[in-house]
PDB file of N, CA and C in Angstrom:
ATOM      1  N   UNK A   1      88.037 121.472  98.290  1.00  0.00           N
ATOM      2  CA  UNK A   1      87.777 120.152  97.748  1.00  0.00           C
ATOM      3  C   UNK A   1      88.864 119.197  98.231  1.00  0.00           C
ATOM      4  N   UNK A   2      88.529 118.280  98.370  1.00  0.00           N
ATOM      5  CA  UNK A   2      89.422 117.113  98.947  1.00  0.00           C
ATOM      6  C   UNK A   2      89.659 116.342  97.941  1.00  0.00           C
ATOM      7  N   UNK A   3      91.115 116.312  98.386  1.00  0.00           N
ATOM      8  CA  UNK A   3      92.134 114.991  97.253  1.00  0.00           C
ATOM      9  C   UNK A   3      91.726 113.888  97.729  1.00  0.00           C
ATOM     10  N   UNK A   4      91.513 112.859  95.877  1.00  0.00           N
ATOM     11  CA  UNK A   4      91.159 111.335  96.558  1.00  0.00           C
ATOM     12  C   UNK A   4      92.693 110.664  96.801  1.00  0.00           C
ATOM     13  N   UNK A   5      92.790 109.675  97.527  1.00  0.00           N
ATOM     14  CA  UNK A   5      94.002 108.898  97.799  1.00  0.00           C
ATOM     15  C   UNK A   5      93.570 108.159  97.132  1.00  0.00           C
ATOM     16  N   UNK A   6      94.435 107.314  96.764  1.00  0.00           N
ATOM     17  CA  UNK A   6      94.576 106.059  95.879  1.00  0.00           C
ATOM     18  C   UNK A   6      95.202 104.871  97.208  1.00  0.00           C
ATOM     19  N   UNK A   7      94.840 103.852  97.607  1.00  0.00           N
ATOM     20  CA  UNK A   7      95.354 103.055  98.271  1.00  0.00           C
ATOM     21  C   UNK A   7      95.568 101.702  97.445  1.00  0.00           C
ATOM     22  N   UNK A   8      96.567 100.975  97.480  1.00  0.00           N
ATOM     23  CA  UNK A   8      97.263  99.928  96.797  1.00  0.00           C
ATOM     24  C   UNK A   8      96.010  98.556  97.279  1.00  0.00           C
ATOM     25  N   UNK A   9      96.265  97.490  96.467  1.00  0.00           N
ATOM     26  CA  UNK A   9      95.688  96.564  96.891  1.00  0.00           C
ATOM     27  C   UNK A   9      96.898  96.042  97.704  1.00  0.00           C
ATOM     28  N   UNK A  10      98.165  95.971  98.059  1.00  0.00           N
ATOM     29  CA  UNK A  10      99.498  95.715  98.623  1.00  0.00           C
ATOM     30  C   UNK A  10      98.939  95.760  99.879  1.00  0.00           C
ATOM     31  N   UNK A  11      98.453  97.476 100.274  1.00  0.00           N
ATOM     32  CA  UNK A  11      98.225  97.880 101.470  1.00  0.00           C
ATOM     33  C   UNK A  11      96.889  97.340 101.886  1.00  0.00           C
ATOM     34  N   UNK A  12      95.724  97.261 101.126  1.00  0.00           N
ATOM     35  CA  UNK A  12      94.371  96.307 101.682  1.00  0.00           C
ATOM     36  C   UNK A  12      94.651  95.300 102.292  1.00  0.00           C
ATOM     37  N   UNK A  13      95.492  94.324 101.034  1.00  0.00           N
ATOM     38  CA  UNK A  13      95.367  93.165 101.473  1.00  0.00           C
ATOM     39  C   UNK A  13      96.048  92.871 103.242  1.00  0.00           C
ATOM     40  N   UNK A  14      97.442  93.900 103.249  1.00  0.00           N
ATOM     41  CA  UNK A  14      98.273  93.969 104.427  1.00  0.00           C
ATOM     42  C   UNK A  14      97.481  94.328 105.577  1.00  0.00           C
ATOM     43  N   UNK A  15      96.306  94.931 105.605  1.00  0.00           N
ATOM     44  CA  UNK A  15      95.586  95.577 106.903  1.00  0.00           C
ATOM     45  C   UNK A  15      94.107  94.607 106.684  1.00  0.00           C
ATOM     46  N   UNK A  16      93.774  94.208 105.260  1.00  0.00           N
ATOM     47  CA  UNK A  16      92.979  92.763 105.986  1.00  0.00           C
ATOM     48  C   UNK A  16      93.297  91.366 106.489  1.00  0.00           C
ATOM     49  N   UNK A  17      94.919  91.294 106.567  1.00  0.00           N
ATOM     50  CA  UNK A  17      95.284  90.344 107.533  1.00  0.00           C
ATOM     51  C   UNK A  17      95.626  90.631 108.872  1.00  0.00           C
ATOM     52  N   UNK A  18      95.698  91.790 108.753  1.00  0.00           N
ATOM     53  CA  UNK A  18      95.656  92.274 110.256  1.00  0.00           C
ATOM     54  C   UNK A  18      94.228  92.498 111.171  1.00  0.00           C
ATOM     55  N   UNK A  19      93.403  92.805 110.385  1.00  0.00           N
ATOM     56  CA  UNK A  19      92.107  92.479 110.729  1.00  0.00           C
ATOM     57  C   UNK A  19      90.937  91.608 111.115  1.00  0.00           C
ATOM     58  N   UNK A  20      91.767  90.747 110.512  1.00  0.00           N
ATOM     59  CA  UNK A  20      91.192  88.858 110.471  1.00  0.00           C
ATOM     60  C   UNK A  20      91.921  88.762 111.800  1.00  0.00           C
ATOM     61  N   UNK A  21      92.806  89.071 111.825  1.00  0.00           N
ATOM     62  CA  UNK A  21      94.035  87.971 112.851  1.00  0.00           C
ATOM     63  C   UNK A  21      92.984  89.157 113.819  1.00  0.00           C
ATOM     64  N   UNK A  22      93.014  90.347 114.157  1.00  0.00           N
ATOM     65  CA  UNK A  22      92.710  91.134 115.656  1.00  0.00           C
ATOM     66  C   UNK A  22      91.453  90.292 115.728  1.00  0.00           C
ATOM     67  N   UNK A  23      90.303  90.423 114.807  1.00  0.00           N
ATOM     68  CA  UNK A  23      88.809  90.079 115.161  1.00  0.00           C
ATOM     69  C   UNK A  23      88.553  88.546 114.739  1.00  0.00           C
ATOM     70  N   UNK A  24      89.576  87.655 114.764  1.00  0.00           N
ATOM     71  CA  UNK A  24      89.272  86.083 114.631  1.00  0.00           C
ATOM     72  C   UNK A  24      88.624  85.600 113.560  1.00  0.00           C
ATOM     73  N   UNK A  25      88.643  86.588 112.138  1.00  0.00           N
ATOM     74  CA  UNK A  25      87.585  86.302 111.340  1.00  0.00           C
ATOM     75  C   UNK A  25      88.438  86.098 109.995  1.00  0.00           C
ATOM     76  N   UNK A  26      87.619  85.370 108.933  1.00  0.00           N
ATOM     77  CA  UNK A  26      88.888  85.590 107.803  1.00  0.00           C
ATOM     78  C   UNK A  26      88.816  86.414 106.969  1.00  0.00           C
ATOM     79  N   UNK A  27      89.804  86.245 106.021  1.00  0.00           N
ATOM     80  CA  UNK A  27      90.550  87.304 105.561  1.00  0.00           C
ATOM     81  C   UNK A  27      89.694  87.989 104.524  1.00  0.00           C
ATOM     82  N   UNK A  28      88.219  87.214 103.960  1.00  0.00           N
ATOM     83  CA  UNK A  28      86.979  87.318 103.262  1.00  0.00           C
ATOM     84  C   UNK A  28      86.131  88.725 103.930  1.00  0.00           C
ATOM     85  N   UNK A  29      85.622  88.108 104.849  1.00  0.00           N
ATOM     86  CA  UNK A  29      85.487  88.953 105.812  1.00  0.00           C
ATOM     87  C   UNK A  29      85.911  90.042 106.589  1.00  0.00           C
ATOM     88  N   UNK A  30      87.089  90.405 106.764  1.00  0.00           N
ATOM     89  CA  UNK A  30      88.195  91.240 106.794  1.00  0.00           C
ATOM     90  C   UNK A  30      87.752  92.386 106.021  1.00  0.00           C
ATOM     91  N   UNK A  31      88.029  91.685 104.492  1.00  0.00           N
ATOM     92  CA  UNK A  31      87.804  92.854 102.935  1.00  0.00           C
ATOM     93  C   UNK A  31      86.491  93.117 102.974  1.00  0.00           C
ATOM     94  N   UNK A  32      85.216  92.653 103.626  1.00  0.00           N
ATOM     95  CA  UNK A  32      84.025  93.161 103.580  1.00  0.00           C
ATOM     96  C   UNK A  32      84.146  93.714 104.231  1.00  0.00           C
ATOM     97  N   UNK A  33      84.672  93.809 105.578  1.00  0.00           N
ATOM     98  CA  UNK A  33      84.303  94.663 106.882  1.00  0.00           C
ATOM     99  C   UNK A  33      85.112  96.312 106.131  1.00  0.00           C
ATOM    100  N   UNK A  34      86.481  96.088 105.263  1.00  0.00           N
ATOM    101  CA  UNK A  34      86.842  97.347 104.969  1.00  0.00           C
ATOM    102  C   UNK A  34      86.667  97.832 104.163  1.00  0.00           C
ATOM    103  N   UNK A  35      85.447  97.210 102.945  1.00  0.00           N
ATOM    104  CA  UNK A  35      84.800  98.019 101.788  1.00  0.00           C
ATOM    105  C   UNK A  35      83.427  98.556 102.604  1.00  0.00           C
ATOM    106  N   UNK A  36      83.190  97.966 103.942  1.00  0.00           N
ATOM    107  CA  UNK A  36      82.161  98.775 104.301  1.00  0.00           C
ATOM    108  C   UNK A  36      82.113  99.934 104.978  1.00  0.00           C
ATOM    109  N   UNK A  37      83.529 100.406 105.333  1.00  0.00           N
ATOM    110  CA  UNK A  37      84.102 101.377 106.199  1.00  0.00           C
ATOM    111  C   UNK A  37      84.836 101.814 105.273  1.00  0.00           C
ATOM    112  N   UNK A  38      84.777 101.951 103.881  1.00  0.00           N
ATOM    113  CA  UNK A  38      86.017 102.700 102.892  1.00  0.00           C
ATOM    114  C   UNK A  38      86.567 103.706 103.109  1.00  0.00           C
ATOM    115  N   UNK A  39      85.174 104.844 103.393  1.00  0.00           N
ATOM    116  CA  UNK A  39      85.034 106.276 103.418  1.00  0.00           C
ATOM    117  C   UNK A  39      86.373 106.391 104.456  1.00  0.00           C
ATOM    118  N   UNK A  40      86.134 105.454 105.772  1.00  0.00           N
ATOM    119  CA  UNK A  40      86.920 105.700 106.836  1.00  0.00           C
ATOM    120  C   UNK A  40      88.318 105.451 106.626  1.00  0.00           C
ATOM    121  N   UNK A  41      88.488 104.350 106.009  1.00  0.00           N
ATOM    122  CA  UNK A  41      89.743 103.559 105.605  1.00  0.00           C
ATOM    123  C   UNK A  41      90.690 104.663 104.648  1.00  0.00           C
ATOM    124  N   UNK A  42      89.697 105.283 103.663  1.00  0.00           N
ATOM    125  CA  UNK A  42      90.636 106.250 102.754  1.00  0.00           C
ATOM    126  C   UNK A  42      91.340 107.551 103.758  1.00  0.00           C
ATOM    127  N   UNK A  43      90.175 107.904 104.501  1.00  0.00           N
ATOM    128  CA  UNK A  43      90.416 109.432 105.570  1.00  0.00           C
ATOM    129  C   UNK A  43      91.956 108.779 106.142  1.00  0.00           C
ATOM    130  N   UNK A  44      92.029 107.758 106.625  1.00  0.00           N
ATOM    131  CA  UNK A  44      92.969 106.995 107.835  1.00  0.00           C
ATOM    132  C   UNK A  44      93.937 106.721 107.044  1.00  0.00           C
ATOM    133  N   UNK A  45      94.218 106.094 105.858  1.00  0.00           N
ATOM    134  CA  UNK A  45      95.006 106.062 104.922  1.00  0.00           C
ATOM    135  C   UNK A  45      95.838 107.767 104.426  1.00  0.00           C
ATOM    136  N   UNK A  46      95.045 108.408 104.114  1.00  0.00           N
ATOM    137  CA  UNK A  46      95.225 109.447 103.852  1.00  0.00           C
ATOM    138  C   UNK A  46      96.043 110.690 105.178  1.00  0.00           C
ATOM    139  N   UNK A  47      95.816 110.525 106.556  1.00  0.00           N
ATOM    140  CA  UNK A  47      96.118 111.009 107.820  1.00  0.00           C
ATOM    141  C   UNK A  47      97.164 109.977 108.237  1.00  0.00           C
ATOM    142  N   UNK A  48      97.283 108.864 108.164  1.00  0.00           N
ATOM    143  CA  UNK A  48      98.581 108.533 108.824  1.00  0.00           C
ATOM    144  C   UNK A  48      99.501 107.804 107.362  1.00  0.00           C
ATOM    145  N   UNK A  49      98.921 107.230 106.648  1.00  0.00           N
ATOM    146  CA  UNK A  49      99.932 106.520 105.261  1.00  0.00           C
ATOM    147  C   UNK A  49     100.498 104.728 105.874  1.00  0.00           C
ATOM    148  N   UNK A  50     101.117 103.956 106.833  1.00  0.00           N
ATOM    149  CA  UNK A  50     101.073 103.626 107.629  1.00  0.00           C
ATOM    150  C   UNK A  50     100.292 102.199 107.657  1.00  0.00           C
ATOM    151  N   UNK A  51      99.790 101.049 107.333  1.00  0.00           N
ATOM    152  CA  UNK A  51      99.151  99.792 107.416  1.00  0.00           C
ATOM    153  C   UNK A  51      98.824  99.612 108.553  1.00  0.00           C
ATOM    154  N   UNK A  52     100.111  99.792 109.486  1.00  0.00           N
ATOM    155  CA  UNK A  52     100.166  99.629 110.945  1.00  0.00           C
ATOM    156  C   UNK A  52      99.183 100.772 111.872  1.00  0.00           C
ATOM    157  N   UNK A  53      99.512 101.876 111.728  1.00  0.00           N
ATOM    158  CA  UNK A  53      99.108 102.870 112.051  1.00  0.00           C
ATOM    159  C   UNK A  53      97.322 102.960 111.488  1.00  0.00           C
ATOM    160  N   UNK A  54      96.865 102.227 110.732  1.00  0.00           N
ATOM    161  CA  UNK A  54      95.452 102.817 110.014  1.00  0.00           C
ATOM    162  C   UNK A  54      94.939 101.201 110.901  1.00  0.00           C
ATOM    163  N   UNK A  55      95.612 100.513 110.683  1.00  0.00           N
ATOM    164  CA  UNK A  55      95.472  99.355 111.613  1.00  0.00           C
ATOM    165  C   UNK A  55      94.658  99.542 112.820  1.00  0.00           C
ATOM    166  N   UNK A  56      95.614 100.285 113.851  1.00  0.00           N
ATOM    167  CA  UNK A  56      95.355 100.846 114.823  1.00  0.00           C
ATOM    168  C   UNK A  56      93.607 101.742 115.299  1.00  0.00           C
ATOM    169  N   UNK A  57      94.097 102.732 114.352  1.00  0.00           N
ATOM    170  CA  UNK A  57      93.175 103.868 114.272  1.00  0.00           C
ATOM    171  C   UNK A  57      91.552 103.134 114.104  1.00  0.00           C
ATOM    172  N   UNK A  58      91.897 101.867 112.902  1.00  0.00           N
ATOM    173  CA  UNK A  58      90.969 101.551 112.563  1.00  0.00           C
ATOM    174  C   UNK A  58      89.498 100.933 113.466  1.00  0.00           C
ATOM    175  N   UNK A  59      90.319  99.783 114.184  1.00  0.00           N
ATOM    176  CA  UNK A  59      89.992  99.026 115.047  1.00  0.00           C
ATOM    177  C   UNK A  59      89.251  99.878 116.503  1.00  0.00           C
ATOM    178  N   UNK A  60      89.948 100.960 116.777  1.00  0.00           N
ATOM    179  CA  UNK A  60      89.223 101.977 117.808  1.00  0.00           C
ATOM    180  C   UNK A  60      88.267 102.137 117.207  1.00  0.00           C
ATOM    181  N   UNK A  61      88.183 102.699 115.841  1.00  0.00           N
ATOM    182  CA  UNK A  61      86.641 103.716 115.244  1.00  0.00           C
ATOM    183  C   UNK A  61      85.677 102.564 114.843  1.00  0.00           C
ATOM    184  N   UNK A  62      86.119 101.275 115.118  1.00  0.00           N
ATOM    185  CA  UNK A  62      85.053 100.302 114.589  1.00  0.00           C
ATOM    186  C   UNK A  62      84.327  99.781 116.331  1.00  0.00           C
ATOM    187  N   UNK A  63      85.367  99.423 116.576  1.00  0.00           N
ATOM    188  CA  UNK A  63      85.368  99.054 118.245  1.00  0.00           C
ATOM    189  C   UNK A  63      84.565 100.275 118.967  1.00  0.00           C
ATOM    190  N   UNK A  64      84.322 101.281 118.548  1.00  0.00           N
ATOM    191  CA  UNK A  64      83.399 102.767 119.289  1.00  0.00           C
ATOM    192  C   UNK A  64      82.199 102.556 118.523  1.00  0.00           C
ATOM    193  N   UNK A  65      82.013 102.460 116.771  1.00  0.00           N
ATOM    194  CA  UNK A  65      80.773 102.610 116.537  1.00  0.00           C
ATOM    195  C   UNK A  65      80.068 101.225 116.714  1.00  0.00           C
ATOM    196  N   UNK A  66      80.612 100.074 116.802  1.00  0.00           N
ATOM    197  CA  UNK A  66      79.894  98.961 117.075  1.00  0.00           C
ATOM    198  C   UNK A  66      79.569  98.202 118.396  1.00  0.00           C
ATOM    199  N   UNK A  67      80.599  98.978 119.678  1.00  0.00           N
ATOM    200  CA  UNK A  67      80.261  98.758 120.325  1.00  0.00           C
ATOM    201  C   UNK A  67      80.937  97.113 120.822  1.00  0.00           C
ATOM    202  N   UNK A  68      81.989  97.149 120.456  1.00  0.00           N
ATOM    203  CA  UNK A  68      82.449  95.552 120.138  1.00  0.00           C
ATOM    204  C   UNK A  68      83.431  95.161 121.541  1.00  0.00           C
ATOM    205  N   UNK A  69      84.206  96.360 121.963  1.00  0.00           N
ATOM    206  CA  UNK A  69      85.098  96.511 122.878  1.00  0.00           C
ATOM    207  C   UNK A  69      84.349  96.533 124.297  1.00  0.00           C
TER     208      UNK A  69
END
């Protein structure tokens, strides 16, 4: 069974301004794009800990399934 992580709103809010600023969009938008990818956001949260680092990770696994890159 898998442990849930708990992620801060500290750390949301910190990686949906990083998200707005990479994809030009705001910071509204940002928090939708990462309640719609949670599942992913918690795994990535949970494997690196990191804002910067889930940052990263993030933007590849969105940029592959959407096809954006």
């Amino acid at each position: 069974m898998q442990k849930k992580i708990f992620v801060s709103d500290r750390k949301i809010n910190k990686l949906s301004k990083k998200i707005a600023k990479t994809f030009g969009i705001e910071r509204g938008e940002a928090l939708t794009l990462i309640y719609e990818e949670w599942d992913l956001v918690e795994r990535l949260f949970q494997k690196y800990k990191k804002v910067k680092e889930v940052h990263t990770h993030l933007i590849d696994e969105i940029n592959y399934t959407y096809m954006i890159a």
